[in-house]
C-alpha atoms as a PDB file:
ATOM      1  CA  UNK A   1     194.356  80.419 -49.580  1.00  0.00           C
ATOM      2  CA  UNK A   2     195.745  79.252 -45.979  1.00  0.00           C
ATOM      3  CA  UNK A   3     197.362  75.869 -45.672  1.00  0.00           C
ATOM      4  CA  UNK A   4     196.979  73.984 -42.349  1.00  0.00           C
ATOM      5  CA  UNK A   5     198.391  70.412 -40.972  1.00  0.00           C
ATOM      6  CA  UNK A   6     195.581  68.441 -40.408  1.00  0.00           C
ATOM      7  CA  UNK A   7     196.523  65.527 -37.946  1.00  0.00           C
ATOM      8  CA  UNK A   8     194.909  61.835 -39.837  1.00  0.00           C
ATOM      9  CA  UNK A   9     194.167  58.920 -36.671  1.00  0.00           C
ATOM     10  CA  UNK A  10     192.721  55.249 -37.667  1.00  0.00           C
ATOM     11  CA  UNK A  11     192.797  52.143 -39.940  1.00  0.00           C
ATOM     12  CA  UNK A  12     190.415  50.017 -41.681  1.00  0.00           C
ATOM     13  CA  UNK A  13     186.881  51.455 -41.840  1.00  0.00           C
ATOM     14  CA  UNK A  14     187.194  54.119 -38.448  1.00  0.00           C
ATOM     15  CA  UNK A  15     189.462  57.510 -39.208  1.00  0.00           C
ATOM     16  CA  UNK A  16     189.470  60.992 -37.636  1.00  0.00           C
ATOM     17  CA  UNK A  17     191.033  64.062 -37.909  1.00  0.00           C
ATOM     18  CA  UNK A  18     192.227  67.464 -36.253  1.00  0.00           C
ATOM     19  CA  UNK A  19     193.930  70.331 -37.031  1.00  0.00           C
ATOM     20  CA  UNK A  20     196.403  71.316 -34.192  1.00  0.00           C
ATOM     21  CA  UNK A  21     196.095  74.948 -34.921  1.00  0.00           C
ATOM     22  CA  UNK A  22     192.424  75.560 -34.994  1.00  0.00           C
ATOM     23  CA  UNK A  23     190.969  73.896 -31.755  1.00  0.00           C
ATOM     24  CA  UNK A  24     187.636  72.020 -31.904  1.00  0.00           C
ATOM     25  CA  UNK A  25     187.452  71.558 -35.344  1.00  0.00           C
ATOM     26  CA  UNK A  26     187.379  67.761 -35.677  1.00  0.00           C
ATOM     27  CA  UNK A  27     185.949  65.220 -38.286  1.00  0.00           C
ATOM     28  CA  UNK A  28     185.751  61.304 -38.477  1.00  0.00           C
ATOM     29  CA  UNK A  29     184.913  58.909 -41.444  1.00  0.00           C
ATOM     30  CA  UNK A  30     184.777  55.459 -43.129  1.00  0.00           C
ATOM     31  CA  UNK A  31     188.259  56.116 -45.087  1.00  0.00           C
ATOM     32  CA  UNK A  32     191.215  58.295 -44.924  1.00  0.00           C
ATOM     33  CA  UNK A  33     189.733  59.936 -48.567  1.00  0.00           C
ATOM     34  CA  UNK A  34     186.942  60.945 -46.807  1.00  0.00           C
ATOM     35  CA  UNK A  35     187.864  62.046 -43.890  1.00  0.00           C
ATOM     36  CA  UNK A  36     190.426  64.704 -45.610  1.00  0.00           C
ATOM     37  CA  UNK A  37     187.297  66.195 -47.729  1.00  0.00           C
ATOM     38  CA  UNK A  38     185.429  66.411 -44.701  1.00  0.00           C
ATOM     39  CA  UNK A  39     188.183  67.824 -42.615  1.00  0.00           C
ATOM     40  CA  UNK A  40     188.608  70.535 -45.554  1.00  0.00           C
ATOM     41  CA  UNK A  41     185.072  71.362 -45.048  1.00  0.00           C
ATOM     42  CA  UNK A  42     184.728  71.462 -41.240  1.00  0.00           C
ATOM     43  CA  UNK A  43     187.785  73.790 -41.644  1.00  0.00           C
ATOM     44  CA  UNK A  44     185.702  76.035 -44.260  1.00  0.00           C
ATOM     45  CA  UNK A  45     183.336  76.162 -41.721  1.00  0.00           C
ATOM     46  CA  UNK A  46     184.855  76.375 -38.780  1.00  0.00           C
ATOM     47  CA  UNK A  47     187.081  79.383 -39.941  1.00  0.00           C
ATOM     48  CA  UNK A  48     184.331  81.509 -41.428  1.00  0.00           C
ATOM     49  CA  UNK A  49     182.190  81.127 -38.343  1.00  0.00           C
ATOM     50  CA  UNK A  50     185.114  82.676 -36.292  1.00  0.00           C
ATOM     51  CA  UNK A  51     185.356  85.228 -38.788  1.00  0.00           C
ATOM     52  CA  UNK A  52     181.436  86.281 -38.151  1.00  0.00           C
ATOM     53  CA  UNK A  53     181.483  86.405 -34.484  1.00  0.00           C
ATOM     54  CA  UNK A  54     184.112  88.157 -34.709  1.00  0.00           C
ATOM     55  CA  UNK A  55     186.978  86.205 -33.124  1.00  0.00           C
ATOM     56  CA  UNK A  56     190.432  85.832 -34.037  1.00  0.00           C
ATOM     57  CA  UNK A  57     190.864  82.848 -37.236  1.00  0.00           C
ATOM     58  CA  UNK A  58     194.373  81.497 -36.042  1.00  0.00           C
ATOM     59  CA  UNK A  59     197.046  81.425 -38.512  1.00  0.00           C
ATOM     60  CA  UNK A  60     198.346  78.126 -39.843  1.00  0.00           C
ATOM     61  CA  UNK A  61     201.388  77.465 -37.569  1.00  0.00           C
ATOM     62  CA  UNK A  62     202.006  73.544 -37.571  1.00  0.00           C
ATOM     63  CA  UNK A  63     204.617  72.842 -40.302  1.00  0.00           C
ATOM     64  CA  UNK A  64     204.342  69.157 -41.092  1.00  0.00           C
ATOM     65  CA  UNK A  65     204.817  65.748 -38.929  1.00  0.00           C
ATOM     66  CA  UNK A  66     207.656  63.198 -38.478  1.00  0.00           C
ATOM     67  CA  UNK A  67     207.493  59.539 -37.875  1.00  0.00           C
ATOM     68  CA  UNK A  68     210.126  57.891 -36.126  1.00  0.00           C
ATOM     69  CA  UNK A  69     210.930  54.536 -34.973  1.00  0.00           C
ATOM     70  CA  UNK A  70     211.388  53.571 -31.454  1.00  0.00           C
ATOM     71  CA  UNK A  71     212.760  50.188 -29.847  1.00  0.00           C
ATOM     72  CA  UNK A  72     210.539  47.607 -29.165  1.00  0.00           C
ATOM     73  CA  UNK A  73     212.492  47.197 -25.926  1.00  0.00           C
ATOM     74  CA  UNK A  74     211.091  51.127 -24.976  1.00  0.00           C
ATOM     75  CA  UNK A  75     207.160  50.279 -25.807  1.00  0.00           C
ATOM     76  CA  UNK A  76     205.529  48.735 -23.091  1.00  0.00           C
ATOM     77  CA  UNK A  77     202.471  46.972 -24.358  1.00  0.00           C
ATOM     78  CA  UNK A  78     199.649  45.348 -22.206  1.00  0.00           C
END
């Protein structure tokens, strides 16, 4: 078993996801819950089809993510 970052975008009721080593595989969702089970299944997907057409399945690269804070004073906002 491979472990890959996925990347989670959204709020509310509106969430998507990517996974910055495996290009154009992509999901969206309702909730953050179900947006990670669908990402994990796009991935399944995605990753086998490579593997059939013969193409090269990228290994998991991305290591993890870091939020950090920035001064108001350096966010412009319109």
């Amino acid at each position: 078993m491979s472990r890959y970052l996925i990347v989670i975008e959204g709020e509310g009721d509106s969430y998507s996801a990517y996974a910055p080593d495996v290009p154009g595989c992509v999901a969206a969702a309702d909730s953050r819950e179900e947006v990670v089970s669908l990402m994990r299944e796009a991935m399944g997907f995605h990753l086998e089809s490579l593997r059939e057409h013969g193409d090269p399945v990228p290994a998991p690269s991305a290591t993890g993510s870091e939020m950090i804070d920035v001064d108001d004073h350096a966010v412009q906002r319109s």
